[in-house]
C-alpha atoms as a PDB file:
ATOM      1  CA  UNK A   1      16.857  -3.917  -4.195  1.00  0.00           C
ATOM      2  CA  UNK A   2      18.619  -1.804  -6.396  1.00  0.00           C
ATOM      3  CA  UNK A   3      15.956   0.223  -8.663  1.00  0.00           C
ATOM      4  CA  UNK A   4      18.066   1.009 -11.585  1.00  0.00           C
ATOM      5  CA  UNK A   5      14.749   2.145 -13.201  1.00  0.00           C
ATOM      6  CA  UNK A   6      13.254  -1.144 -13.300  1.00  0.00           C
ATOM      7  CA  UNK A   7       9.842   0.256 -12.115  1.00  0.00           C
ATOM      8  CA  UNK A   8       9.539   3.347 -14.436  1.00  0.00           C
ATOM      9  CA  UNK A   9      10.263   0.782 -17.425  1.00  0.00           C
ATOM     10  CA  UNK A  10       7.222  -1.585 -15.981  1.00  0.00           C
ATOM     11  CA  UNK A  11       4.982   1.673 -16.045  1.00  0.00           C
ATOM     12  CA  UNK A  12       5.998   2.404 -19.221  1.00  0.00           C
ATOM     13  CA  UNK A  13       5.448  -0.879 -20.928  1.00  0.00           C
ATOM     14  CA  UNK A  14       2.019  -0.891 -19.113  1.00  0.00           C
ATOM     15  CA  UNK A  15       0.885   2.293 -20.298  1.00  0.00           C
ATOM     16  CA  UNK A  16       2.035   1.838 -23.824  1.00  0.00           C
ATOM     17  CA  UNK A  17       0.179  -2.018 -23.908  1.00  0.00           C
ATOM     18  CA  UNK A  18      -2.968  -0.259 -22.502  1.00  0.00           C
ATOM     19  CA  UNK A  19      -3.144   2.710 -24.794  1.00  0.00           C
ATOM     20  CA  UNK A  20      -3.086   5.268 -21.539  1.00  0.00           C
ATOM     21  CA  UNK A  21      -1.181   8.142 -22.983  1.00  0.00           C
ATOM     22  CA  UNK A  22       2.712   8.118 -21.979  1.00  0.00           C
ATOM     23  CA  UNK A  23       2.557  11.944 -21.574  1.00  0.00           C
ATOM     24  CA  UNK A  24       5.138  13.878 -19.236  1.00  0.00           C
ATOM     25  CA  UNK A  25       2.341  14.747 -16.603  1.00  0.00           C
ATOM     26  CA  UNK A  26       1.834  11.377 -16.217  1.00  0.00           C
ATOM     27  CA  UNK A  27       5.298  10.012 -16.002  1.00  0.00           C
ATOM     28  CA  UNK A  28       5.503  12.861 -13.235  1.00  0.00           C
ATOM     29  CA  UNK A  29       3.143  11.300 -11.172  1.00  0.00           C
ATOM     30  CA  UNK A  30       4.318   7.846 -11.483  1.00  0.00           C
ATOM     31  CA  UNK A  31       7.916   9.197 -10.035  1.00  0.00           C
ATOM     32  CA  UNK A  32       6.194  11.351  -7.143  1.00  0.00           C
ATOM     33  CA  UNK A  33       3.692   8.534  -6.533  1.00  0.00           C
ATOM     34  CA  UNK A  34       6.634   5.555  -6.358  1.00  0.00           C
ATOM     35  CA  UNK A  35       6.181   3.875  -3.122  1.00  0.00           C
ATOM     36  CA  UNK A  36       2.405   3.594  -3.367  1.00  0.00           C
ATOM     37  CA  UNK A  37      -0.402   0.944  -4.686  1.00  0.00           C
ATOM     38  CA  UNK A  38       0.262   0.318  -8.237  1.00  0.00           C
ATOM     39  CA  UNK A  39      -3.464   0.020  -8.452  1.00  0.00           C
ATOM     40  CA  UNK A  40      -4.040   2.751  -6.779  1.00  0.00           C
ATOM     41  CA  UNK A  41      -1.649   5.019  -8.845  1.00  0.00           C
ATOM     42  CA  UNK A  42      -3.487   3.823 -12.080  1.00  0.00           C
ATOM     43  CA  UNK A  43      -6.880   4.407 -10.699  1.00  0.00           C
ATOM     44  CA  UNK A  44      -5.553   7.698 -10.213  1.00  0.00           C
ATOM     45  CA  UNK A  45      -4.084   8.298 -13.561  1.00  0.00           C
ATOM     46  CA  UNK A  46      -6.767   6.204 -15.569  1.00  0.00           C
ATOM     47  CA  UNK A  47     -10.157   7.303 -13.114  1.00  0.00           C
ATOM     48  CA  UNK A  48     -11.531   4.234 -14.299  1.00  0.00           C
ATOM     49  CA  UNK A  49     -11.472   1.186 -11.890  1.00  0.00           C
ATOM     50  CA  UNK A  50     -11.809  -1.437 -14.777  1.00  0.00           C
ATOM     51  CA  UNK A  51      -9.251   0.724 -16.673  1.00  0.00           C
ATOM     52  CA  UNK A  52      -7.100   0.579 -13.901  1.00  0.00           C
ATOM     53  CA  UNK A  53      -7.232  -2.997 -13.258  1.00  0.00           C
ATOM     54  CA  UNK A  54      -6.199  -3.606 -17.013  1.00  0.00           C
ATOM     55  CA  UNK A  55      -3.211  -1.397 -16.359  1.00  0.00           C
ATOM     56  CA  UNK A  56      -2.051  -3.048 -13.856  1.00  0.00           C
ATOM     57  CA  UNK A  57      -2.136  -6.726 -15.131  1.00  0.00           C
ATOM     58  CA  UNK A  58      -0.031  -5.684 -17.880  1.00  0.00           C
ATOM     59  CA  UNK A  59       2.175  -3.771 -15.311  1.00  0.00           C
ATOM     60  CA  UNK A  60       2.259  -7.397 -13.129  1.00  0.00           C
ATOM     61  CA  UNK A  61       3.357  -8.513 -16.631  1.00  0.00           C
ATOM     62  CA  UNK A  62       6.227  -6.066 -17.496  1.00  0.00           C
ATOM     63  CA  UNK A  63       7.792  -6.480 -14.302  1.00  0.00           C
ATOM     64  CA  UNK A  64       7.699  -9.957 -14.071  1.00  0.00           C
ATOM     65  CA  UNK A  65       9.376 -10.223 -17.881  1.00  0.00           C
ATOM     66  CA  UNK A  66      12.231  -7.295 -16.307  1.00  0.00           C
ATOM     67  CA  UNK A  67      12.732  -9.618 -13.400  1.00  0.00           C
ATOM     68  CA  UNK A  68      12.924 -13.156 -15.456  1.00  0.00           C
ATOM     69  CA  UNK A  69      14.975 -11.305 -17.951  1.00  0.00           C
ATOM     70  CA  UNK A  70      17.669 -11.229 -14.524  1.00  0.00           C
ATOM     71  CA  UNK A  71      17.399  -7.271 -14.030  1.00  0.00           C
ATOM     72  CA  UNK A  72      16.502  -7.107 -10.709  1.00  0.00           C
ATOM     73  CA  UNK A  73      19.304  -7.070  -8.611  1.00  0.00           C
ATOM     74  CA  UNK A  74      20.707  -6.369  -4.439  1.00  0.00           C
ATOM     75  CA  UNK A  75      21.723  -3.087  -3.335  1.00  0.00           C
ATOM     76  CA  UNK A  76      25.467  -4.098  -2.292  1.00  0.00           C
ATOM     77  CA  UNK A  77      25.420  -4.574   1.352  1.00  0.00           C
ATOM     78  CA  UNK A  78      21.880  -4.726   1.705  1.00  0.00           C
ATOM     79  CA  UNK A  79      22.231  -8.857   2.168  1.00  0.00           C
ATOM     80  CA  UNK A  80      24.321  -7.796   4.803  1.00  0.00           C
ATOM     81  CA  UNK A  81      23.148  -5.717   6.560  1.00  0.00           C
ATOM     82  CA  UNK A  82      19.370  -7.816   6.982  1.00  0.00           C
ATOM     83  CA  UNK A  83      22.070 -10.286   8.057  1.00  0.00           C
ATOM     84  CA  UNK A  84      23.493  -7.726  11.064  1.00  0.00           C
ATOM     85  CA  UNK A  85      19.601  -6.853  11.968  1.00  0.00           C
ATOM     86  CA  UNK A  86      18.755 -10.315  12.358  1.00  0.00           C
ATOM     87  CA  UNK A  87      21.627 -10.872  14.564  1.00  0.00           C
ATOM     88  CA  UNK A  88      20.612  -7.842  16.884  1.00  0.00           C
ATOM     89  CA  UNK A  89      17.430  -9.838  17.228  1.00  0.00           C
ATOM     90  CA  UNK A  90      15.585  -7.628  15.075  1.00  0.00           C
ATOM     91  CA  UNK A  91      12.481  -9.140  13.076  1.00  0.00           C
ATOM     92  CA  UNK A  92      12.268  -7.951   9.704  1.00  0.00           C
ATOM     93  CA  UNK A  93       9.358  -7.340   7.188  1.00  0.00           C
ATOM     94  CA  UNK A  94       9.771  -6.301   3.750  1.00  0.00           C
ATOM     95  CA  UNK A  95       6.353  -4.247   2.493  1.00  0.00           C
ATOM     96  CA  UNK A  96       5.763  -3.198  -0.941  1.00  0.00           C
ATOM     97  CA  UNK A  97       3.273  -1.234  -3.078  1.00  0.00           C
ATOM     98  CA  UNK A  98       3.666  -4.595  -5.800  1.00  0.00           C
ATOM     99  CA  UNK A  99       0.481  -7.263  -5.772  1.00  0.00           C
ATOM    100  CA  UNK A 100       1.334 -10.098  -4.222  1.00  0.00           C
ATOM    101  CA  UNK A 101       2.402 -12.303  -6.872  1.00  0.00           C
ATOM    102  CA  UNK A 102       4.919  -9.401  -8.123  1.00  0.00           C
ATOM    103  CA  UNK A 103       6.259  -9.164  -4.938  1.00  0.00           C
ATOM    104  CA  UNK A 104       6.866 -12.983  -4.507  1.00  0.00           C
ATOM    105  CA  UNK A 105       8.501 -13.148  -7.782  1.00  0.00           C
ATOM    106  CA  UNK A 106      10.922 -10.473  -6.739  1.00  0.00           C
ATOM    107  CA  UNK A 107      11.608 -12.151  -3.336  1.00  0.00           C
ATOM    108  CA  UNK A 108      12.443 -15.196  -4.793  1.00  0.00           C
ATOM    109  CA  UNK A 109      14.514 -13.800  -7.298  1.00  0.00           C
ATOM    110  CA  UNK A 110      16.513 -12.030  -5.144  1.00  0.00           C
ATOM    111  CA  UNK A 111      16.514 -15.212  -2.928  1.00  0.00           C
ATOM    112  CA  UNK A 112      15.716 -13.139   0.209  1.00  0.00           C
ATOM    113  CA  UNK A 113      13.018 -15.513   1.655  1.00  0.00           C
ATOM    114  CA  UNK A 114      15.244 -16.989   4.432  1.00  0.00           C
ATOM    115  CA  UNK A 115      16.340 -13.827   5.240  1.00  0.00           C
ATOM    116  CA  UNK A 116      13.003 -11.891   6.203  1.00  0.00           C
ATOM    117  CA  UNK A 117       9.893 -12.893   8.508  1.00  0.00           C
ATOM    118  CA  UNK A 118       7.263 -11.541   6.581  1.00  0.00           C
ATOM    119  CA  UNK A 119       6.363  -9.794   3.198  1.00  0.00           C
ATOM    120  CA  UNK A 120       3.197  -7.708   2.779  1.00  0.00           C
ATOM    121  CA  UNK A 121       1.210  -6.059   0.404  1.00  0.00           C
ATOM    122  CA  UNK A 122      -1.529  -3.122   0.562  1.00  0.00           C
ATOM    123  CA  UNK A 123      -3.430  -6.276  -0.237  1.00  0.00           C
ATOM    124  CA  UNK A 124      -2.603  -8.181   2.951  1.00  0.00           C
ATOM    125  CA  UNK A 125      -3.738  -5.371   4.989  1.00  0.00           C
ATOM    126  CA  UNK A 126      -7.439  -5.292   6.497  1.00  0.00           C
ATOM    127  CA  UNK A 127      -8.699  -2.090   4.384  1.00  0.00           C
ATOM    128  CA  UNK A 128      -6.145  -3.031   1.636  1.00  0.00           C
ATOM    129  CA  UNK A 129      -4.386   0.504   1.587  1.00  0.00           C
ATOM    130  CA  UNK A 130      -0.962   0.775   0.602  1.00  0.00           C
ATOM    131  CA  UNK A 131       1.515   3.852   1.487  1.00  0.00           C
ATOM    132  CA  UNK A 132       1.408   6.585   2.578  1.00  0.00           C
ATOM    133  CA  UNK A 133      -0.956   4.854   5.050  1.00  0.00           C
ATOM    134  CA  UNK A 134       0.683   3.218   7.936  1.00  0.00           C
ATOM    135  CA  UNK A 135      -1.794  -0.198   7.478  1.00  0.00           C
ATOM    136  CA  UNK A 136       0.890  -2.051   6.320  1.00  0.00           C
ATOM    137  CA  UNK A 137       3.627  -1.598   9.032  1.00  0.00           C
ATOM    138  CA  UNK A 138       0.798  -1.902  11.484  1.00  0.00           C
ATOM    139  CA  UNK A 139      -0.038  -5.485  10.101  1.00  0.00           C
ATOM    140  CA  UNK A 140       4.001  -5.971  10.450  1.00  0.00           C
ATOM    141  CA  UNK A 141       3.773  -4.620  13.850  1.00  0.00           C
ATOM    142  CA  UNK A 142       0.699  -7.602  14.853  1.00  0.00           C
ATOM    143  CA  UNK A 143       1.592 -10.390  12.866  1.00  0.00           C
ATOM    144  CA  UNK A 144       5.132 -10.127  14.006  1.00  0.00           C
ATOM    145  CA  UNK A 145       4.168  -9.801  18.066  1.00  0.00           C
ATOM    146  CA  UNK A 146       5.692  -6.519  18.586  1.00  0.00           C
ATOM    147  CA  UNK A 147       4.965  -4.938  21.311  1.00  0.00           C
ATOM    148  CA  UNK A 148       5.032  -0.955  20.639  1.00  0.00           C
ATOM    149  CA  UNK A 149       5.568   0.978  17.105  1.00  0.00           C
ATOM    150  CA  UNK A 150       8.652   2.337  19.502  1.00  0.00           C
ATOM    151  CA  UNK A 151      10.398  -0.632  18.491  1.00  0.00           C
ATOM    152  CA  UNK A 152       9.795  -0.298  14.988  1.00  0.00           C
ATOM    153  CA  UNK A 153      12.423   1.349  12.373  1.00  0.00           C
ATOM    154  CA  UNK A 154      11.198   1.753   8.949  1.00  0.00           C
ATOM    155  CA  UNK A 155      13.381   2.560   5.663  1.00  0.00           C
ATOM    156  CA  UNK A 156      12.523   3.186   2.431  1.00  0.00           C
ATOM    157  CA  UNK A 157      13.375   5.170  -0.862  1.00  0.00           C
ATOM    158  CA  UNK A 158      10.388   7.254  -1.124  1.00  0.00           C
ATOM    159  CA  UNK A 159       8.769   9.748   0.043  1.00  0.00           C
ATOM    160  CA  UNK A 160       5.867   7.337   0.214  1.00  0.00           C
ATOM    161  CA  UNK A 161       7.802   5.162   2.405  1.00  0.00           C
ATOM    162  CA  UNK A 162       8.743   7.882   4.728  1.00  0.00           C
ATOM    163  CA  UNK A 163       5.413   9.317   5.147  1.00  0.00           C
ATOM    164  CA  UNK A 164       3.716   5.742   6.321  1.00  0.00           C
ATOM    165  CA  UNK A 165       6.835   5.444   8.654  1.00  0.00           C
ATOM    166  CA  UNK A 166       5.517   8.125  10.053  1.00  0.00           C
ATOM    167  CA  UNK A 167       2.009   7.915  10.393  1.00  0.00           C
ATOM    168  CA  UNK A 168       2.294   4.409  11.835  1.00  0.00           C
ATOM    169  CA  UNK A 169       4.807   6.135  14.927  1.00  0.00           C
ATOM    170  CA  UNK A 170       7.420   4.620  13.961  1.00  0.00           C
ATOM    171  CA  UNK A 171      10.756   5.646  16.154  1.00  0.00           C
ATOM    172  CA  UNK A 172      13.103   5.511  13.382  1.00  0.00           C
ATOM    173  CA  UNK A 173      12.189   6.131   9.741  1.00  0.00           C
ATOM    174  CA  UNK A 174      14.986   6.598   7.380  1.00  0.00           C
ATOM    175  CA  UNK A 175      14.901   7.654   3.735  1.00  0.00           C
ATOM    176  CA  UNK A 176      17.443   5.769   1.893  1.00  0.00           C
ATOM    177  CA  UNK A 177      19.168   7.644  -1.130  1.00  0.00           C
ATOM    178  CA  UNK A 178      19.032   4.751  -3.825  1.00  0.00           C
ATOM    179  CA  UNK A 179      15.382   5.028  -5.571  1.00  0.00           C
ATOM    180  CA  UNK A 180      13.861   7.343  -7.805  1.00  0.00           C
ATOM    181  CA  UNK A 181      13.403  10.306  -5.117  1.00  0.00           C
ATOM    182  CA  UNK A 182      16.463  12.518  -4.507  1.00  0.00           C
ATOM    183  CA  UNK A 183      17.543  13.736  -0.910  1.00  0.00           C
ATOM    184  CA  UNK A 184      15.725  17.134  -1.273  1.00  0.00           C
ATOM    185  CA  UNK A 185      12.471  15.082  -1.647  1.00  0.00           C
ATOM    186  CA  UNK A 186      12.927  12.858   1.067  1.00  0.00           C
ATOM    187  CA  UNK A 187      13.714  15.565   3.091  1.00  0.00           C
ATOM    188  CA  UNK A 188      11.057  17.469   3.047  1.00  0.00           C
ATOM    189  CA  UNK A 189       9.016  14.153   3.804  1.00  0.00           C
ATOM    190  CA  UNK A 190      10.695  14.862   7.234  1.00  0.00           C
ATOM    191  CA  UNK A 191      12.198  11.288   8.075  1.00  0.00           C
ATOM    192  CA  UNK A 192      14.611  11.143  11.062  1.00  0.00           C
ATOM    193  CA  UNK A 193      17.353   9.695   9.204  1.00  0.00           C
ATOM    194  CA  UNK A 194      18.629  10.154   5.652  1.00  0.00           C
ATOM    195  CA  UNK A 195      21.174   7.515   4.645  1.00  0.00           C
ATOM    196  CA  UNK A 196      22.937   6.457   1.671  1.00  0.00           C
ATOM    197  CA  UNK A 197      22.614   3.301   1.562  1.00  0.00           C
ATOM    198  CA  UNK A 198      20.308   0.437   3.480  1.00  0.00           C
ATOM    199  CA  UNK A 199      23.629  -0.863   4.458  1.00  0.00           C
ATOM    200  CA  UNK A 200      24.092   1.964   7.452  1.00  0.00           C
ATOM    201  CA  UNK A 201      20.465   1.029   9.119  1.00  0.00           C
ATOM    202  CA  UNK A 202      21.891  -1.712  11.405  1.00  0.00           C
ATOM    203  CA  UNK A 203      24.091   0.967  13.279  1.00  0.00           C
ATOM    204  CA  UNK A 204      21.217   3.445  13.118  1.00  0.00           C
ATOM    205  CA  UNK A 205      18.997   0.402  14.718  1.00  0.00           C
ATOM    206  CA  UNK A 206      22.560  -0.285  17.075  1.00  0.00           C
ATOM    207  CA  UNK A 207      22.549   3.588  17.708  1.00  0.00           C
ATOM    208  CA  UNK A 208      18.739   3.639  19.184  1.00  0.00           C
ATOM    209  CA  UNK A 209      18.599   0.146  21.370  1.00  0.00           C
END
């Protein structure tokens, strides 16, 4: 999906509802962190677990008002181009640092549930760890009967994203230049393909058969 800051203004609205100071440290970490467990990042910023709970029910909240209020939108070419992988024969999971409930919301507001297999959360994972842990794609990788993290490609726009691509062994992991992190920063995550747009990953996928 296209980002267009729709995160950062969730976090923001959270913090502000929970009294967690909105100070420029903190809105530094929330960029560099992007990717990961919301609840994790607030446990992080808050050190409180309760605290951090709280935080992120009224980030849940925020998000879900962004996305009913019809702000959420596709990254042109990214309907597309699940379309093309799907037609290669490719199964395709979409995983996510969002609770469950955010993430369905989004799905279905995006109307992409006919065109993936399987959507996961840190939550849906056995140790419930989000990115940069590879749990999730590893779930992906068993509940979708794949045979070897070989014939796995991950993308994402984070660095967060990269970094689980590569701890699960995944063969292609491609940083994607339409989030929050710039191409110096996914860079130096060391992915093995930078592209502009999730619309060139079914001829990197084509490229690697």
């Amino acid at each position: 999906m296209s980002d267009d800051g729709l995160v950062m203004a969730a976090f923001i609205r959270a913090l502000e509802r929970t009294d967690i100071p909105l100070t420029s440290p903190t809105l530094e970490y929330v960029t560099a962190t992007m990717g990961q467990s919301k609840i994790q990042v607030f446990t992080a910023i808050t050190g409180e677990v309760a605290r951090a709970h709280h935080a992120n029910s009224a980030f849940e909240a925020a998000y879900a008002e962004l996305v009913a209020g019809g702000v959420a939108s596709l990254i042109p070419g990214a309907f597309e181009a699940l379309s093309e992988m799907r037609e290669l024969g490719m199964k395709i999971c979409l995983t996510t640092g969002f609770a469950p409930a955010t993430r369905d919301l989004l799905v279905d507001a995006l109307d992409l549930r006919a065109q993936v297999d399987l959507v996961i959360s840190p939550q849906d994972t056995p140790a419930g760890r989000g990115r940069p842990a590879p749990d999730m794609i590893l779930t992906a990788l068993m509940l979708l009967d794949i045979d070897s993290v070989d014939h796995v490609a991950v993308a994402g726009d984070t660095a967060s994203d990269i970094h689980a691509g590569l701890n699960s062994g995944a063969s292609v992991v491609a940083g994607v230049l339409t989030g929050m992190h710039d191409e110096p920063t996914l860079r130096s995550a060391g992915p093995t393909h930078i592209l502009t747009s999730i619309a060139e990953l079914p001829d990197v996928c084509r490229a690697v058969r």
